[in-house]
C-alpha atoms as a PDB file:
ATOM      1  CA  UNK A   1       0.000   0.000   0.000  1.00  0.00           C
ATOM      2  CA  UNK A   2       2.788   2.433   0.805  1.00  0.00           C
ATOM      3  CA  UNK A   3       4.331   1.648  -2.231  1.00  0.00           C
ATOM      4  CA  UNK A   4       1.447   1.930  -4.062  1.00  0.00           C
ATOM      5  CA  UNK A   5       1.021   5.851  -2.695  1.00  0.00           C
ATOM      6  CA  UNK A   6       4.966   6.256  -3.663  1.00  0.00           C
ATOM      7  CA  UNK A   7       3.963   5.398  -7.039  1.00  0.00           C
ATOM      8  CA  UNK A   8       0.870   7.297  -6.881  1.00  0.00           C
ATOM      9  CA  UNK A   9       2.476  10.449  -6.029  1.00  0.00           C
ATOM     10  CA  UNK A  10       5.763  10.033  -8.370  1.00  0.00           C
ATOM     11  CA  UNK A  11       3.114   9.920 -11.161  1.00  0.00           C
ATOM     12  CA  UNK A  12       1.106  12.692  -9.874  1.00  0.00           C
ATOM     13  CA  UNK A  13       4.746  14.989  -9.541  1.00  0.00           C
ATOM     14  CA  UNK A  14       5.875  13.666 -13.127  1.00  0.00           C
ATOM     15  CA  UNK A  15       2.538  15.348 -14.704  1.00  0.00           C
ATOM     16  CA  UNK A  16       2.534  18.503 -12.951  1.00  0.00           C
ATOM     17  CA  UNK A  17       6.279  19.052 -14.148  1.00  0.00           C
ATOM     18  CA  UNK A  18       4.947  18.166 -17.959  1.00  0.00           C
ATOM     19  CA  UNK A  19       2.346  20.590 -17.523  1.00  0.00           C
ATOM     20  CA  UNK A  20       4.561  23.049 -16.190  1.00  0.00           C
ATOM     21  CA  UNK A  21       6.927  22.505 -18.674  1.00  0.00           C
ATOM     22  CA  UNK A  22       4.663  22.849 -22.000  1.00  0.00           C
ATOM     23  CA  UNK A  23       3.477  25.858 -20.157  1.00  0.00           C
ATOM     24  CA  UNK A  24       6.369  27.279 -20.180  1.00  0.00           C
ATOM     25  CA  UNK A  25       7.474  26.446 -23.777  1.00  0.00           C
ATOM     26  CA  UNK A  26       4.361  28.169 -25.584  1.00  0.00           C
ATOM     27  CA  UNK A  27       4.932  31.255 -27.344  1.00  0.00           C
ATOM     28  CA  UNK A  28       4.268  34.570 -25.631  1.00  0.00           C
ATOM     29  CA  UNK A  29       1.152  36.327 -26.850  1.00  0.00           C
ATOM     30  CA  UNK A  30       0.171  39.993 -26.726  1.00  0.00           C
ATOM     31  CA  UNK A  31      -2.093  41.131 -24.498  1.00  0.00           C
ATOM     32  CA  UNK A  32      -5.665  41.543 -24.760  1.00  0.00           C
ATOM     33  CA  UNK A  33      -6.767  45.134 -24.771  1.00  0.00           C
ATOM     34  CA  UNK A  34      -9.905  46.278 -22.226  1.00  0.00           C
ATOM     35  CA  UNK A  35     -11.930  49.154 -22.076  1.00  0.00           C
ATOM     36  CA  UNK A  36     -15.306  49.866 -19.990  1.00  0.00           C
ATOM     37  CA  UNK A  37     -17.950  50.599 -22.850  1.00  0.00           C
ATOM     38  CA  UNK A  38     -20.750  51.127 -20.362  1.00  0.00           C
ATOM     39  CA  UNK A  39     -22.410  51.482 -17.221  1.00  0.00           C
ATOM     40  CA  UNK A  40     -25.584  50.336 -15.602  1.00  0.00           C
ATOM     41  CA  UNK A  41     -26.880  50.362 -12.719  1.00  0.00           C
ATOM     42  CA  UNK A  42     -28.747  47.288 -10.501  1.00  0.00           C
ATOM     43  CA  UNK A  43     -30.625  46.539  -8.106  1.00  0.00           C
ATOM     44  CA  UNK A  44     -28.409  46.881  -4.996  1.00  0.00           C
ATOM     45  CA  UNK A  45     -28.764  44.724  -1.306  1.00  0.00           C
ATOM     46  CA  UNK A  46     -28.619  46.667   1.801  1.00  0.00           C
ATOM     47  CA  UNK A  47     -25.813  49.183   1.965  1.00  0.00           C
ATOM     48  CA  UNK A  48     -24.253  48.629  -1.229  1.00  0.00           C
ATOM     49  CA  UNK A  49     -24.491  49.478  -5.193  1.00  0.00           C
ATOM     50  CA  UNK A  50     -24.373  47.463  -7.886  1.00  0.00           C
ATOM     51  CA  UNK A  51     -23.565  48.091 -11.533  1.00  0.00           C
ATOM     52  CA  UNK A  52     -23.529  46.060 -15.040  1.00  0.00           C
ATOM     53  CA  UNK A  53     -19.878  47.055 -16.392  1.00  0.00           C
ATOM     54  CA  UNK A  54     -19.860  46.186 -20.331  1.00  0.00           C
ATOM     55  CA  UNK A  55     -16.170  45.792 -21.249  1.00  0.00           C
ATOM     56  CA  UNK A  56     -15.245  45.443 -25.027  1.00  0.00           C
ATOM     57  CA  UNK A  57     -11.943  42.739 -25.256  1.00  0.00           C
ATOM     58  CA  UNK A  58      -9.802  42.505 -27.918  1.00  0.00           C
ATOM     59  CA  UNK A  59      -7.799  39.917 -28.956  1.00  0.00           C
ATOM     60  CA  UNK A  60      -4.588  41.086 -31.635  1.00  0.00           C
ATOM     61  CA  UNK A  61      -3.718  37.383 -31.015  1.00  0.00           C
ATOM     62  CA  UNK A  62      -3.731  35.130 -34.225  1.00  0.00           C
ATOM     63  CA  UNK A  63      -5.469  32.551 -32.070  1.00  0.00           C
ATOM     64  CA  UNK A  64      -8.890  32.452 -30.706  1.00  0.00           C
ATOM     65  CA  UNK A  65      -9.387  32.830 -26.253  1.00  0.00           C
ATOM     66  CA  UNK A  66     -11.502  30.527 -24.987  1.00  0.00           C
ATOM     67  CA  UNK A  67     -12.734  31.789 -21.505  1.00  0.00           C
ATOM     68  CA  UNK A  68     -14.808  30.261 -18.486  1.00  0.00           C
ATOM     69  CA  UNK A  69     -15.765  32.989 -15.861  1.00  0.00           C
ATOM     70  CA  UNK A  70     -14.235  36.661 -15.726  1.00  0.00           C
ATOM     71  CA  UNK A  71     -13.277  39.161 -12.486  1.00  0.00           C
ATOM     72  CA  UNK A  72     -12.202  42.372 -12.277  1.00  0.00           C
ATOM     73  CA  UNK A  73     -11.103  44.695  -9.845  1.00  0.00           C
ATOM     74  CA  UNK A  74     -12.291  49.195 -10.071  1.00  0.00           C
ATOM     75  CA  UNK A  75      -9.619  51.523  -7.996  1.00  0.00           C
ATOM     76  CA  UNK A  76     -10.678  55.053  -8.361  1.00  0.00           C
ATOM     77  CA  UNK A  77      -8.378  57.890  -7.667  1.00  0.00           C
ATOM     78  CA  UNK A  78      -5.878  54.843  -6.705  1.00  0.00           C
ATOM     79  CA  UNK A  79      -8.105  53.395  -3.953  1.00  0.00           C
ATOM     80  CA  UNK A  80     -10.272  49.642  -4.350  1.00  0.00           C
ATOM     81  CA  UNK A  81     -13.508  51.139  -5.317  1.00  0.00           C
ATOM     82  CA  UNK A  82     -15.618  48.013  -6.764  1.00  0.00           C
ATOM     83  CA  UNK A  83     -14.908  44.259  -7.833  1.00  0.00           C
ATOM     84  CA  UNK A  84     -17.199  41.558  -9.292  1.00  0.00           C
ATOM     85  CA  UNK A  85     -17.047  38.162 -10.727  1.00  0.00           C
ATOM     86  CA  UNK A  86     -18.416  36.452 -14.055  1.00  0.00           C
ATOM     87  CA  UNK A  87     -19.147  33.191 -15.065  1.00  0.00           C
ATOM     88  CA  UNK A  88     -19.750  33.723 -18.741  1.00  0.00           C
ATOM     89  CA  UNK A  89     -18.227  31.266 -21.063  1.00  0.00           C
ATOM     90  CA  UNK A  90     -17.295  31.544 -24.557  1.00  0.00           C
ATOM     91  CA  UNK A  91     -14.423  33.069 -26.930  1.00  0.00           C
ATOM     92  CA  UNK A  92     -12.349  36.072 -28.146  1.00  0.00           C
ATOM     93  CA  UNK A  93     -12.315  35.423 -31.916  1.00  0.00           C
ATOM     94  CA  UNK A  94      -8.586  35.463 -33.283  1.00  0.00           C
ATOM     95  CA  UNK A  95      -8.093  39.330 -34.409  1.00  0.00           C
ATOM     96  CA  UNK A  96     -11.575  40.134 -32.687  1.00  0.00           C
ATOM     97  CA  UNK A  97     -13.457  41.330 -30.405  1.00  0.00           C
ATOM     98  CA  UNK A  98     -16.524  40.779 -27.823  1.00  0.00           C
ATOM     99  CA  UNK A  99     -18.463  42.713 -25.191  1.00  0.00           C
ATOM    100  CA  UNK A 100     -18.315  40.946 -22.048  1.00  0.00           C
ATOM    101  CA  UNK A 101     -20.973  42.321 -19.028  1.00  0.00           C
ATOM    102  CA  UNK A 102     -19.532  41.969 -15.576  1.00  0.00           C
ATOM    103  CA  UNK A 103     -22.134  42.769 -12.338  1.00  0.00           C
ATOM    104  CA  UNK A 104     -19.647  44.529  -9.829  1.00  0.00           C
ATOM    105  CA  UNK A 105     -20.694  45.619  -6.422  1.00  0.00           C
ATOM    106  CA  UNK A 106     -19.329  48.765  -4.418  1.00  0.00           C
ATOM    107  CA  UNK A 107     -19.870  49.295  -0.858  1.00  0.00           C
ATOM    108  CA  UNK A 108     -22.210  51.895   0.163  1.00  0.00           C
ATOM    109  CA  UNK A 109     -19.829  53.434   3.116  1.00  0.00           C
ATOM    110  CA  UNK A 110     -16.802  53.043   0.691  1.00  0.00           C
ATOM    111  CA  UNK A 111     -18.702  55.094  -1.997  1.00  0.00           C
ATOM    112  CA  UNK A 112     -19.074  57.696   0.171  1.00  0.00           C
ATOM    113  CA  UNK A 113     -15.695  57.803   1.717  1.00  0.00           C
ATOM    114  CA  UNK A 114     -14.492  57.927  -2.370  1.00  0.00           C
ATOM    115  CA  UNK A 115     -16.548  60.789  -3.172  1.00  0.00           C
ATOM    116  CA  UNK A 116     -14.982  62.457   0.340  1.00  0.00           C
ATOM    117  CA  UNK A 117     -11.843  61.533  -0.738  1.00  0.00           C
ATOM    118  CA  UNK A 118     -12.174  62.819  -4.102  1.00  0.00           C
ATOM    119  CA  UNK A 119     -13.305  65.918  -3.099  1.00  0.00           C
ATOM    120  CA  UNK A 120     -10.257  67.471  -1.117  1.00  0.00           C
ATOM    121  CA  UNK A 121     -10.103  70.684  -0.075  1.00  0.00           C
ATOM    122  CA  UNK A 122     -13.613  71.759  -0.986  1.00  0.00           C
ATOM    123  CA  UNK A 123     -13.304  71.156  -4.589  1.00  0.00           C
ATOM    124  CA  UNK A 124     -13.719  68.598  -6.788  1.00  0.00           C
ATOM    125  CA  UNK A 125     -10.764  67.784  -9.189  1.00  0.00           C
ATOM    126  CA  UNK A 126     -11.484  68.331 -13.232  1.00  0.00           C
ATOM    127  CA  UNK A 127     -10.141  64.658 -13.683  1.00  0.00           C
ATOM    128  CA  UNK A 128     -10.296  61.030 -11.719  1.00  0.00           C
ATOM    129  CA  UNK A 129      -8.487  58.798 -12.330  1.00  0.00           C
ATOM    130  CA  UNK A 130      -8.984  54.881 -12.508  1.00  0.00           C
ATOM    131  CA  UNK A 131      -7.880  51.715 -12.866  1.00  0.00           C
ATOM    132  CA  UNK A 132      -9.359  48.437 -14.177  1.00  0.00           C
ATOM    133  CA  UNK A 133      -7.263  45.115 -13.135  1.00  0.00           C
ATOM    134  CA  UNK A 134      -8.892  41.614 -13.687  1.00  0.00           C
ATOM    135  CA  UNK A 135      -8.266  37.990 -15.161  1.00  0.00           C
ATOM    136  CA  UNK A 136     -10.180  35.869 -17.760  1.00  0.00           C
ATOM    137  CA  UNK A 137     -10.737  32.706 -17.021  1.00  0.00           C
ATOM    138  CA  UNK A 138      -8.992  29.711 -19.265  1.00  0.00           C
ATOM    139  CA  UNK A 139      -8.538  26.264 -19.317  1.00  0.00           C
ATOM    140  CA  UNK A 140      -5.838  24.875 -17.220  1.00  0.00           C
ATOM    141  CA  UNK A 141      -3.179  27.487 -16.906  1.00  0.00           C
ATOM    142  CA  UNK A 142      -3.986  30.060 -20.259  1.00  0.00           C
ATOM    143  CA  UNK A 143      -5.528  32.639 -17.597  1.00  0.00           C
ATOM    144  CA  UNK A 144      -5.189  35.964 -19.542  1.00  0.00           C
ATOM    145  CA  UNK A 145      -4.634  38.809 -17.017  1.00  0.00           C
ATOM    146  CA  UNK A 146      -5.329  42.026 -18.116  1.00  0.00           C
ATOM    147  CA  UNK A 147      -4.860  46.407 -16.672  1.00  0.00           C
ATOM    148  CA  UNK A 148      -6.711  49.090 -18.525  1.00  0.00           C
ATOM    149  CA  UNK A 149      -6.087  52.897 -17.283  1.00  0.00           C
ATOM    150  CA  UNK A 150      -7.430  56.060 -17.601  1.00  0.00           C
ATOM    151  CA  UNK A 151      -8.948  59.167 -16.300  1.00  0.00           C
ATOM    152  CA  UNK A 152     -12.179  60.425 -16.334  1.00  0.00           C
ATOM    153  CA  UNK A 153     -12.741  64.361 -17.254  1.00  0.00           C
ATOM    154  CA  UNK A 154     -15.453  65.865 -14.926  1.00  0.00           C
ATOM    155  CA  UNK A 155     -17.546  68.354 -16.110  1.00  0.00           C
ATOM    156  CA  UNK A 156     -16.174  72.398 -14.905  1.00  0.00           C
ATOM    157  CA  UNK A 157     -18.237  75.160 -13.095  1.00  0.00           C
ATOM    158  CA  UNK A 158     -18.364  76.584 -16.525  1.00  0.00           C
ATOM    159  CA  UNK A 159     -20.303  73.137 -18.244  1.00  0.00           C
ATOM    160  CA  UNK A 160     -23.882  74.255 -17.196  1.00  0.00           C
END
């Protein structure tokens, strides 16, 4: 028997090295590139809000991304803001694109201490900025991690 669990987990250490191993020896691919093509909001629970984010992916890979599940991660003004989780399934055509919709959630008492934050000194800045981290989901280790900044332009005193 205890031979049996040697052999068992010699086998089991021999695979996860070959997996590791073609891992590591296919080619590099280019990122995807993510931006947030809309907002809506949901029905929140309690003290929080929730919102639809509708981010468009593209894939300048020659190959296609399959993808089970999706989550991403909102900092505003370079603090956490929101996160939320997918399970969609499907693909990134090769050279193409999709719109993925991803339900994140935002504490109500973190919202507020945000719109505190971002308003320092009485007045509120002319820009926020923001940053959108997450991972889609892929069979065994193809994972594709992606980071899309940018800044938001606020409307002035003088955009009535």
């Amino acid at each position: 028997m205890a031979t049996r669990r040697r052999a068992l987990a010699a086998l089991a250490t021999v695979t996860v090295a070959t997996l590791l191993g073609a891992c590591a020896s296919m080619p590099g691919r280019e990122p995807v590139q993510v931006s947030v093509v809309g907002i809506e909001p949901l029905a929140g629970e309690g003290m929080e809000l929730r919102f639809n984010v509708k981010l468009r992916v593209q894939n300048p890979n020659d190959a296609p991304i399959d993808f089970d599940g999706l989550f991403v991660e909102l900092d505003v003004q370079g603090r956490s803001f929101a996160t939320g989780v997918s399970d969609a399934k499907g693909t990134i055509p090769r050279f193409g694109e999709t719109v993925l919709v991803v339900p994140v959630s935002v504490s109500a008492l973190r919202a507020v201490r945000q719109i505190i934050g971002v308003a320092t000194g009485g007045q509120m800045p002319q820009k926020i900025d923001y940053e959108l981290r997450g991972k889609i989901g892929g069979p065994l280790f193809n994972s594709v991690r992606f980071e899309h900044r940018g800044e938001l332009a606020l409307p002035g005193e003088g955009a009535r």
